[in-house]
N, C-alpha and C. Protein backbone atom coordinates (compact mmCIF):
# COMPACT_ATOMS: atom_id res chain seq x y z
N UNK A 1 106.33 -169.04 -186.62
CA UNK A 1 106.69 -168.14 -187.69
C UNK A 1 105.48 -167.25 -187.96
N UNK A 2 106.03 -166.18 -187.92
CA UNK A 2 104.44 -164.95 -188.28
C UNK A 2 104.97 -164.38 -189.24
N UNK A 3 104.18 -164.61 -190.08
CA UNK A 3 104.20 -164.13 -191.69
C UNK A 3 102.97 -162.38 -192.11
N UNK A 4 104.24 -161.78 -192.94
CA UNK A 4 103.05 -160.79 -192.77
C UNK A 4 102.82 -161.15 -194.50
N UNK A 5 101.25 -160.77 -194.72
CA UNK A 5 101.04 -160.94 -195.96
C UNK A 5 101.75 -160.65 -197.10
N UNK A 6 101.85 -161.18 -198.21
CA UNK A 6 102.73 -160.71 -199.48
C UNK A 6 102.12 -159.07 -199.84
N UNK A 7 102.54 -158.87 -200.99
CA UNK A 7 102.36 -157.48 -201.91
C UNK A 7 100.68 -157.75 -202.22
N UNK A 8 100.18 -157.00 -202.01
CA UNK A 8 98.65 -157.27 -202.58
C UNK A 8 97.94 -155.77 -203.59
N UNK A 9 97.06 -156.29 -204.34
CA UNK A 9 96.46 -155.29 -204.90
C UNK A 9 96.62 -153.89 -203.97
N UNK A 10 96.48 -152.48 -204.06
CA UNK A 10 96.30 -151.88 -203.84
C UNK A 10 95.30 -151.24 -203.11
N UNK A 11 94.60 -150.85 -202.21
CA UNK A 11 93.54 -150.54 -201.99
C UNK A 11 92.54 -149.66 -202.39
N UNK A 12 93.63 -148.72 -203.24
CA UNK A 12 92.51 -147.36 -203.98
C UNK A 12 92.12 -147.94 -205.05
N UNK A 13 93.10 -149.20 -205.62
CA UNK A 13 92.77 -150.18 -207.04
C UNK A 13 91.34 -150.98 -206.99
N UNK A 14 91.36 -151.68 -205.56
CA UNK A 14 90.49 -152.75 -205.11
C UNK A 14 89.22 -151.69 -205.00
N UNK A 15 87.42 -152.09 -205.50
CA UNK A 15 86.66 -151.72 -205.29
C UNK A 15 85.35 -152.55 -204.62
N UNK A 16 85.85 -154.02 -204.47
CA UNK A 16 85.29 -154.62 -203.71
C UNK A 16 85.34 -155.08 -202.11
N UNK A 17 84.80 -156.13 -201.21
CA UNK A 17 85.18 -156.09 -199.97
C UNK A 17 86.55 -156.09 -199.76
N UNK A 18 87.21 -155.64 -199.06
CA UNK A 18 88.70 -156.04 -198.84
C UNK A 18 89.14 -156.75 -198.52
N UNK A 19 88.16 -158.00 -198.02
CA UNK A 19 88.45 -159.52 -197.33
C UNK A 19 88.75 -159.93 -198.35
N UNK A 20 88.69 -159.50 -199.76
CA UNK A 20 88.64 -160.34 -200.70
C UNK A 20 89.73 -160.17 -202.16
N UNK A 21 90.41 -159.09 -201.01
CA UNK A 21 91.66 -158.32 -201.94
C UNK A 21 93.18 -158.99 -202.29
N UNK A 22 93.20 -159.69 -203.62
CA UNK A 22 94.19 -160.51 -203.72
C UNK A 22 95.41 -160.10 -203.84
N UNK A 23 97.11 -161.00 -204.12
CA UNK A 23 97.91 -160.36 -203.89
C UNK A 23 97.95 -160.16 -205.54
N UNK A 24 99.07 -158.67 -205.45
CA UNK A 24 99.66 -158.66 -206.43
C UNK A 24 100.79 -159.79 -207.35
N UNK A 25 100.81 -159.36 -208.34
CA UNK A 25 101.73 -160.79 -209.73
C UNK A 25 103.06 -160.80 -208.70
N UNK A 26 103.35 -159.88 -208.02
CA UNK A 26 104.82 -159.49 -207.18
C UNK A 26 104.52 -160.42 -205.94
N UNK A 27 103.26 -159.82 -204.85
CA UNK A 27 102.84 -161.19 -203.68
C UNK A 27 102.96 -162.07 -204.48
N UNK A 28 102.23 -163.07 -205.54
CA UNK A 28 102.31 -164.14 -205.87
C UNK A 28 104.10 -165.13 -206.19
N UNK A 29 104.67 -163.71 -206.34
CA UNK A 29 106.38 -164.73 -207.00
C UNK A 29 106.53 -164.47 -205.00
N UNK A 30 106.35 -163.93 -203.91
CA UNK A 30 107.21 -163.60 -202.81
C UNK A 30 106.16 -164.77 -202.46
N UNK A 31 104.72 -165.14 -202.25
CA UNK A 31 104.21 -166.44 -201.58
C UNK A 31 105.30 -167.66 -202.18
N UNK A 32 105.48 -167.20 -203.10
CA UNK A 32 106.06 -168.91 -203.91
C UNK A 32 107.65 -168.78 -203.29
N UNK A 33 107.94 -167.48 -203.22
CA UNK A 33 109.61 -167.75 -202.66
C UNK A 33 109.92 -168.10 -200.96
N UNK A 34 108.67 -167.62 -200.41
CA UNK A 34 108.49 -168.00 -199.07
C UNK A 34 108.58 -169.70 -198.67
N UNK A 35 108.38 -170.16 -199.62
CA UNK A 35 107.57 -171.90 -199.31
C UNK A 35 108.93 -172.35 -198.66
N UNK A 36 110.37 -172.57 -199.96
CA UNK A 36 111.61 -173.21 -198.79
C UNK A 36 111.45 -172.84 -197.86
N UNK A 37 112.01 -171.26 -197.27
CA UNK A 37 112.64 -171.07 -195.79
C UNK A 37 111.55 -171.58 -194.64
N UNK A 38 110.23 -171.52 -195.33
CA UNK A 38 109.01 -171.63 -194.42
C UNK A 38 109.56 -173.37 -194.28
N UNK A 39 109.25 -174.22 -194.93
CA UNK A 39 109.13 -175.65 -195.20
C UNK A 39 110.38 -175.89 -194.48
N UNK A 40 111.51 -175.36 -194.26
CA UNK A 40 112.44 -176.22 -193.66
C UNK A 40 112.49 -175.88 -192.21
N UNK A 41 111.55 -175.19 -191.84
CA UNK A 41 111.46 -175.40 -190.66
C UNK A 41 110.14 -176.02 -190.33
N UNK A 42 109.61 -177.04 -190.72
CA UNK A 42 108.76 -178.20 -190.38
C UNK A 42 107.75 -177.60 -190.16
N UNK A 43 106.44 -176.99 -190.26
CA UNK A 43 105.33 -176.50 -189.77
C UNK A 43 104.92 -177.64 -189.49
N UNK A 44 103.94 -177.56 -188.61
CA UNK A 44 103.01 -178.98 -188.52
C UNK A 44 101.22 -178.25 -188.33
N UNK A 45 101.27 -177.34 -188.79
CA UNK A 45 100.05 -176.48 -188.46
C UNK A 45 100.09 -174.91 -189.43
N UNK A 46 99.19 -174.32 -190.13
CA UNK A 46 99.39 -173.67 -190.94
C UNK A 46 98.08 -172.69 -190.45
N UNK A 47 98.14 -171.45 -189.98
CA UNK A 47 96.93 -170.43 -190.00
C UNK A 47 97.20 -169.10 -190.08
N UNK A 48 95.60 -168.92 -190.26
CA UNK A 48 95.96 -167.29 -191.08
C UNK A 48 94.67 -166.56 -190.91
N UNK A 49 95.03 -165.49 -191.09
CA UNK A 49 93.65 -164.36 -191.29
C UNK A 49 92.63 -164.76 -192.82
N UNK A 50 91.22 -165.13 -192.57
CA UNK A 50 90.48 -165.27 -193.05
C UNK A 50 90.40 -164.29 -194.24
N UNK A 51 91.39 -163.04 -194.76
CA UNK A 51 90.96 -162.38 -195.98
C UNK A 51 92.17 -163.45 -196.64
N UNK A 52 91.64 -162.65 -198.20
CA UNK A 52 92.27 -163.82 -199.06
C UNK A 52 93.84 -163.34 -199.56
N UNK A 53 94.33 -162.29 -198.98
CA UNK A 53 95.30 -161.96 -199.51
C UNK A 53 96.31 -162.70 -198.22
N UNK A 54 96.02 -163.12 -197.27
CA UNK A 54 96.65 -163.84 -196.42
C UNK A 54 97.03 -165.40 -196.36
N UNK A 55 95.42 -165.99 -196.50
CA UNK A 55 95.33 -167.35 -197.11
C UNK A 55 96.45 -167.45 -198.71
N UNK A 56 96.53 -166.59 -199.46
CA UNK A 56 97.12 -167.00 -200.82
C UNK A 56 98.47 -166.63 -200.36
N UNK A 57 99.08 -166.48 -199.53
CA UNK A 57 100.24 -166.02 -199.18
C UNK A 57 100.33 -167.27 -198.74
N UNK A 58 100.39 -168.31 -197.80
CA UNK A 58 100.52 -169.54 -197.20
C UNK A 58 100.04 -170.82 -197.94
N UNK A 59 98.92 -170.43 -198.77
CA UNK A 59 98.80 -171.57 -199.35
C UNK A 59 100.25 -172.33 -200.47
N UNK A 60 100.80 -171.77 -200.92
CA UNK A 60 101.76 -172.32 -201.67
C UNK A 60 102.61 -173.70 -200.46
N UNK A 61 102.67 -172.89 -199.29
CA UNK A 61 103.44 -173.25 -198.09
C UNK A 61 102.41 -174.33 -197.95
N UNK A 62 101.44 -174.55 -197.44
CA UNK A 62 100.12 -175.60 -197.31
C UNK A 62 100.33 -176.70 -198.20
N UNK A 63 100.51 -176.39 -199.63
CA UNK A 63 100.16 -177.60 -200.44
C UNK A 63 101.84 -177.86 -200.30
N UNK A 64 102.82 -177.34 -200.11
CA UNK A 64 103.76 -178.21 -200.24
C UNK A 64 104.74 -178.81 -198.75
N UNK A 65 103.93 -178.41 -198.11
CA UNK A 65 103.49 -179.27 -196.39
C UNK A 65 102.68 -180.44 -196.31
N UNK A 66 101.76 -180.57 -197.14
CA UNK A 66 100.46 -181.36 -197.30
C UNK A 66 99.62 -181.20 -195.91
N UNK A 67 99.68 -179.66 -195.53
CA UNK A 67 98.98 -179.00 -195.19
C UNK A 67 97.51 -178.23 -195.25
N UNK A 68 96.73 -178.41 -194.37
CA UNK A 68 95.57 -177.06 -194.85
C UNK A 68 95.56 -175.52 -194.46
N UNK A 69 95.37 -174.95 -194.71
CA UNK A 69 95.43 -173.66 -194.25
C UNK A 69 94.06 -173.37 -193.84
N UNK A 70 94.29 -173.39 -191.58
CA UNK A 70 93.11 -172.86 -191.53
C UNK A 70 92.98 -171.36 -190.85
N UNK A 71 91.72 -171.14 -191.14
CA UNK A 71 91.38 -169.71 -191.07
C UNK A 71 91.50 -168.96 -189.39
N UNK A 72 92.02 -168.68 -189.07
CA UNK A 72 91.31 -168.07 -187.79
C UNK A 72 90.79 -166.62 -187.48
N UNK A 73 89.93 -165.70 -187.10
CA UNK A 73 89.60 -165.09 -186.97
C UNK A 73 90.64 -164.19 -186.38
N UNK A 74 91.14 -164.73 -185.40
CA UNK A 74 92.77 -163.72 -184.48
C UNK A 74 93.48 -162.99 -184.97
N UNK A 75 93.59 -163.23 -186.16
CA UNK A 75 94.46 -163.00 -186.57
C UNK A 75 94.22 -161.91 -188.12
N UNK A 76 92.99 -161.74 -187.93
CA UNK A 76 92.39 -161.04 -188.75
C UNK A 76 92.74 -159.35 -188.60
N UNK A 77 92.74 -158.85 -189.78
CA UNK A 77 92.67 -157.25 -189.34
C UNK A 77 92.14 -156.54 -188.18
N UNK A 78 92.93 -155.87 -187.04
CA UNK A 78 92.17 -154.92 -186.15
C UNK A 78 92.03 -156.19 -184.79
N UNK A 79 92.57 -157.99 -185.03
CA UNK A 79 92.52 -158.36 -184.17
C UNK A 79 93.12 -158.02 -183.25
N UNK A 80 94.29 -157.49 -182.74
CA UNK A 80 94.99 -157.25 -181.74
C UNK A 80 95.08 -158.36 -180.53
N UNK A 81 94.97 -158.17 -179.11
CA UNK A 81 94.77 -159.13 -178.42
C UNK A 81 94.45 -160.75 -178.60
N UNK A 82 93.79 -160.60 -179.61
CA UNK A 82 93.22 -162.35 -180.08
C UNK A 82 94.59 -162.89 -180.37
N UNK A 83 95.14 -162.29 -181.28
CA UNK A 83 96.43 -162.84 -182.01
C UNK A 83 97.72 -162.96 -181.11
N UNK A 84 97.75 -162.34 -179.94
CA UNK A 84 98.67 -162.45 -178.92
C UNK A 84 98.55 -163.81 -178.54
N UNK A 85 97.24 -164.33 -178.08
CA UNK A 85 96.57 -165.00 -177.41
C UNK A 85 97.06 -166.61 -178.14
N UNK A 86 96.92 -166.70 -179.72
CA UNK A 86 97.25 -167.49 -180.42
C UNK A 86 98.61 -168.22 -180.21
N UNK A 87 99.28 -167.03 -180.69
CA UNK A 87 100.82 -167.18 -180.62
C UNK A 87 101.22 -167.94 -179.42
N UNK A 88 100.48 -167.46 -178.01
CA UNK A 88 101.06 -167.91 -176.68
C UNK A 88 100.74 -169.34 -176.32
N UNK A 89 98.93 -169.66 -177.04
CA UNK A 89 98.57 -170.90 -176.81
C UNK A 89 99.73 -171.66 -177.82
N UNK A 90 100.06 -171.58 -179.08
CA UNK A 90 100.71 -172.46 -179.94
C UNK A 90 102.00 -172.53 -179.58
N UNK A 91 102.66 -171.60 -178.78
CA UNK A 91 103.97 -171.60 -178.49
C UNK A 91 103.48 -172.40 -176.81
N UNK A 92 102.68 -172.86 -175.85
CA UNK A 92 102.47 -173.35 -174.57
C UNK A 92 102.68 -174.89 -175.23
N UNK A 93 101.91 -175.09 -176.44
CA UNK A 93 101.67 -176.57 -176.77
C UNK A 93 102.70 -176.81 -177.48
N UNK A 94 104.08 -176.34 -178.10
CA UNK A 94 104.59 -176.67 -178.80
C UNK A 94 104.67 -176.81 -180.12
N UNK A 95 103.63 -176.03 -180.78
CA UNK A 95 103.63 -176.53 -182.28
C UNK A 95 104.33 -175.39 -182.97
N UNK A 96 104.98 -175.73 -184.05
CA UNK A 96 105.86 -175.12 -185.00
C UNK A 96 105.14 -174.90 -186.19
N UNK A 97 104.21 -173.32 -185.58
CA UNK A 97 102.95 -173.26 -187.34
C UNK A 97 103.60 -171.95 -187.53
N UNK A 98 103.33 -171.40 -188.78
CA UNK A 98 103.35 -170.61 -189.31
C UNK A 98 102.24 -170.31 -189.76
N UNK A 99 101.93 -168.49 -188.99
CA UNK A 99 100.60 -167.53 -188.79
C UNK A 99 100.98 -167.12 -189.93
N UNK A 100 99.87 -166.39 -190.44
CA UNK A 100 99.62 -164.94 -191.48
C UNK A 100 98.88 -163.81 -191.20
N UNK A 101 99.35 -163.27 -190.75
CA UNK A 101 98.41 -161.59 -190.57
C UNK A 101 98.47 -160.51 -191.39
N UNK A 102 98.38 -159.68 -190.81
CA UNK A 102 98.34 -158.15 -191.14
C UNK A 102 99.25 -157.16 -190.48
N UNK A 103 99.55 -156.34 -191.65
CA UNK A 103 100.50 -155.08 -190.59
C UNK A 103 99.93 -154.33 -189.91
N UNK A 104 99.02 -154.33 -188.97
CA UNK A 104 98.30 -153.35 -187.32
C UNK A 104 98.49 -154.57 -186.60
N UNK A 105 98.09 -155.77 -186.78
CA UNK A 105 98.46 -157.36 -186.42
C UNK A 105 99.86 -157.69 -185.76
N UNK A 106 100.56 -158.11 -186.40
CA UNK A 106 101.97 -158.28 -186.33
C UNK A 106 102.71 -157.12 -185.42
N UNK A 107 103.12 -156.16 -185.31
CA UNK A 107 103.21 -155.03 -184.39
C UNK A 107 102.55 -155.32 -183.07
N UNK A 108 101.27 -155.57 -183.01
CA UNK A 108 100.77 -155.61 -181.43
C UNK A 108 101.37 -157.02 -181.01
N UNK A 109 101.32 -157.91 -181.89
CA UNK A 109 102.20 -159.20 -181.20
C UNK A 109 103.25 -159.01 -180.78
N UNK A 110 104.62 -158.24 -181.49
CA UNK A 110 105.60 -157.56 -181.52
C UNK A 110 105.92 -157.07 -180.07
N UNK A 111 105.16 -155.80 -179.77
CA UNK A 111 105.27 -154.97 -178.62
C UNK A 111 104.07 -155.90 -177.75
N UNK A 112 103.90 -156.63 -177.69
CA UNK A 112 103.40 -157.40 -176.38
C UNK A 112 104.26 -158.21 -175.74
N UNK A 113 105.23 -159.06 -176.78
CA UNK A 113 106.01 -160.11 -176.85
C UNK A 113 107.16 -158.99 -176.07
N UNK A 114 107.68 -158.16 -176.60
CA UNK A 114 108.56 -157.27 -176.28
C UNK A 114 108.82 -156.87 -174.95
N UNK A 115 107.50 -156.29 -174.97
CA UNK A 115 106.82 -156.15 -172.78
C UNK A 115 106.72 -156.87 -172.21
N UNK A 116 106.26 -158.20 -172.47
CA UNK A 116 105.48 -158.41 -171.76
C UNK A 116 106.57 -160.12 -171.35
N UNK A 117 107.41 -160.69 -172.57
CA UNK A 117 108.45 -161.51 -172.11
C UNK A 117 109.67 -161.20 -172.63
N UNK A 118 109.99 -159.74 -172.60
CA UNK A 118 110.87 -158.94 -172.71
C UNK A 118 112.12 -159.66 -173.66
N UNK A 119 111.65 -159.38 -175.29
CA UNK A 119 112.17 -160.28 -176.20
C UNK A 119 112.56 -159.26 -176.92
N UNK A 120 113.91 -158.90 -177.48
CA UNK A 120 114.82 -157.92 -178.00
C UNK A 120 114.40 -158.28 -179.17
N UNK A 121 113.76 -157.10 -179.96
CA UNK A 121 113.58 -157.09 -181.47
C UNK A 121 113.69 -156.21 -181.90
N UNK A 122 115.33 -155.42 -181.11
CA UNK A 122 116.12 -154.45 -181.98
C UNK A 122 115.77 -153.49 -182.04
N UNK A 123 116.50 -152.46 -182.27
CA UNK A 123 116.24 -150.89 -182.26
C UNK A 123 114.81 -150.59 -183.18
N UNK A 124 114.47 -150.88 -183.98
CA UNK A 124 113.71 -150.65 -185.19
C UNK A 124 112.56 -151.91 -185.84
N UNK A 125 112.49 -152.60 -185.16
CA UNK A 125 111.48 -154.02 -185.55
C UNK A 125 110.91 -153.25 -186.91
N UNK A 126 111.27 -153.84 -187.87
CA UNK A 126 110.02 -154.24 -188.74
C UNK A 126 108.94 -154.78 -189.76
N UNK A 127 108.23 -154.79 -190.18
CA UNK A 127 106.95 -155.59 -190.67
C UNK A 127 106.52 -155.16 -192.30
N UNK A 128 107.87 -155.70 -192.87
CA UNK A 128 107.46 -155.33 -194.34
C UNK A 128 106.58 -156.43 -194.78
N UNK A 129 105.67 -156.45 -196.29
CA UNK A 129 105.13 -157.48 -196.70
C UNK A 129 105.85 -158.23 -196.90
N UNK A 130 105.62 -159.45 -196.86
CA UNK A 130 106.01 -160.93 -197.41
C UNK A 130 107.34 -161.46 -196.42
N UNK A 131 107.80 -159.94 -195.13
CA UNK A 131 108.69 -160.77 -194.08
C UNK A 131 107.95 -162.03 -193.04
N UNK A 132 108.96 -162.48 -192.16
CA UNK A 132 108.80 -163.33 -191.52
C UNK A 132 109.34 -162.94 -189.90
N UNK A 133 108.72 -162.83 -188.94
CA UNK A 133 109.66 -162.61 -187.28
C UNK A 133 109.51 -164.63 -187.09
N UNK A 134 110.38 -164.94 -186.61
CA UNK A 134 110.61 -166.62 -186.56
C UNK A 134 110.59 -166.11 -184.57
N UNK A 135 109.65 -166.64 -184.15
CA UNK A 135 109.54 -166.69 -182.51
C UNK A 135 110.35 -167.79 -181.72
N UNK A 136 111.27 -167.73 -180.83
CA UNK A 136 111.65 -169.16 -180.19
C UNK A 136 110.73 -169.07 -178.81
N UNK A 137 110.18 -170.28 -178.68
CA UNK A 137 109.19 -170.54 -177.66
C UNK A 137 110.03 -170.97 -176.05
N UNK A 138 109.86 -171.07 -175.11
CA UNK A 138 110.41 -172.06 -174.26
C UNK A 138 109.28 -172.05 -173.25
N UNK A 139 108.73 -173.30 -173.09
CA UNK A 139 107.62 -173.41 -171.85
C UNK A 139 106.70 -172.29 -171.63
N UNK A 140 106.29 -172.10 -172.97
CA UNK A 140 105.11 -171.33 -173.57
C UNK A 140 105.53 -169.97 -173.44
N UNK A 141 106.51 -169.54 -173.10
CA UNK A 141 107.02 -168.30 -172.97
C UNK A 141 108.20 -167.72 -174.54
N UNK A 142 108.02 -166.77 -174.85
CA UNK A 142 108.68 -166.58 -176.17
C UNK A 142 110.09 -166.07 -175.92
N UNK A 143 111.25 -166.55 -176.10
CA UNK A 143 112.67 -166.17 -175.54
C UNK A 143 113.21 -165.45 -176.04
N UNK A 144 112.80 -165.17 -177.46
CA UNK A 144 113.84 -164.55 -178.77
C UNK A 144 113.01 -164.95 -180.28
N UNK A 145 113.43 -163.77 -180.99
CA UNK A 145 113.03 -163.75 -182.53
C UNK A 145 113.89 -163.48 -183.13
N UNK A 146 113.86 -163.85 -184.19
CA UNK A 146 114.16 -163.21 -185.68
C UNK A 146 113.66 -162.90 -186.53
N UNK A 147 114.20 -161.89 -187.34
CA UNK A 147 113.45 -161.47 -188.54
C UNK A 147 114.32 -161.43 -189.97
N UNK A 148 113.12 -162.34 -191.21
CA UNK A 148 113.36 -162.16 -192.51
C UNK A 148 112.52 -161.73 -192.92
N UNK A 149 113.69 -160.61 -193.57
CA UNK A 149 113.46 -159.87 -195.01
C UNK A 149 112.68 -160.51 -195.81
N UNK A 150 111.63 -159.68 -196.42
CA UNK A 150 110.82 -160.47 -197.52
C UNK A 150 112.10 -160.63 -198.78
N UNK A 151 111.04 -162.01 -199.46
CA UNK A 151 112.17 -162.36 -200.66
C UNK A 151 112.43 -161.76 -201.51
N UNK A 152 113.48 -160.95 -201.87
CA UNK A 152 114.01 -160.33 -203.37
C UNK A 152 113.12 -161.15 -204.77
N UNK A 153 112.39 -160.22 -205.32
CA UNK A 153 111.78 -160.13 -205.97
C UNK A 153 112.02 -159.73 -207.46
């Protein structure tokens, strides 16, 4: 499951690092509405981009997994390639985690996945905050996705 971050502060609002740019009162009700659909599909592994508007998007999902949420760098803003790389190792080994990125993030996974194991994600793919693309894996190869709509708010 690749999660793109909730609603977050603004950026012309935010005057500090941006690693450190939290979500908006709106991200905070869409992290908390995320937790069912996330949780019933079993994560057994929880990671995310090291800024904090990503981590607070999953953590709700974490503590009610009895999960940690760890950080990875891949998946960080401007990662591109790294985060391909992720997806393919976690989908080779089998595990059912749910990522958190970024929207430049999510897109290059998108159109790699697309090319590269030629996975239909529709005329128009796309990567609003607080959606979800749900990946099906088969022998580390990605077969098919779906995508949810972030939660009505």
């Amino acid at each position: 499951m690749v999660v793109r971050h909730a609603h977050a502060v603004s950026r012309r609002d935010w005057e500090d690092d941006d690693r450190w740019r939290m979500l908006s009162p709106k991200g905070e009700k869409q992290a908390r509405l995320l937790v069912d659909p996330l949780l019933a599909r079993h994560p057994t592994r929880i990671l995310s981009s090291p800024y904090r508007r990503c981590i607070d998007t999953v953590s709700p999902l974490a503590q009610a997994a009895g999960l940690r949420v760890e950080e990875d760098d891949r998946l960080a803003e401007g990662a591109g390639r790294g985060a391909v790389e992720l997806v393919r190792v976690l989908a080779a080994a089998g595990t059912d985690a749910a990522l958190c990125s970024h929207g430049d993030v999510i897109p290059d996974i998108l159109a790699t996945l697309a090319h590269e194991d030629r996975v239909d994600l529709g005329p128009a793919p796309q990567v609003e905050k607080a959606s979800v693309w749900v990946l099906h894996g088969d022998r580390g190869r990605i077969v098919s996705a779906e995508y949810w709509r972030p939660p009505k708010v």
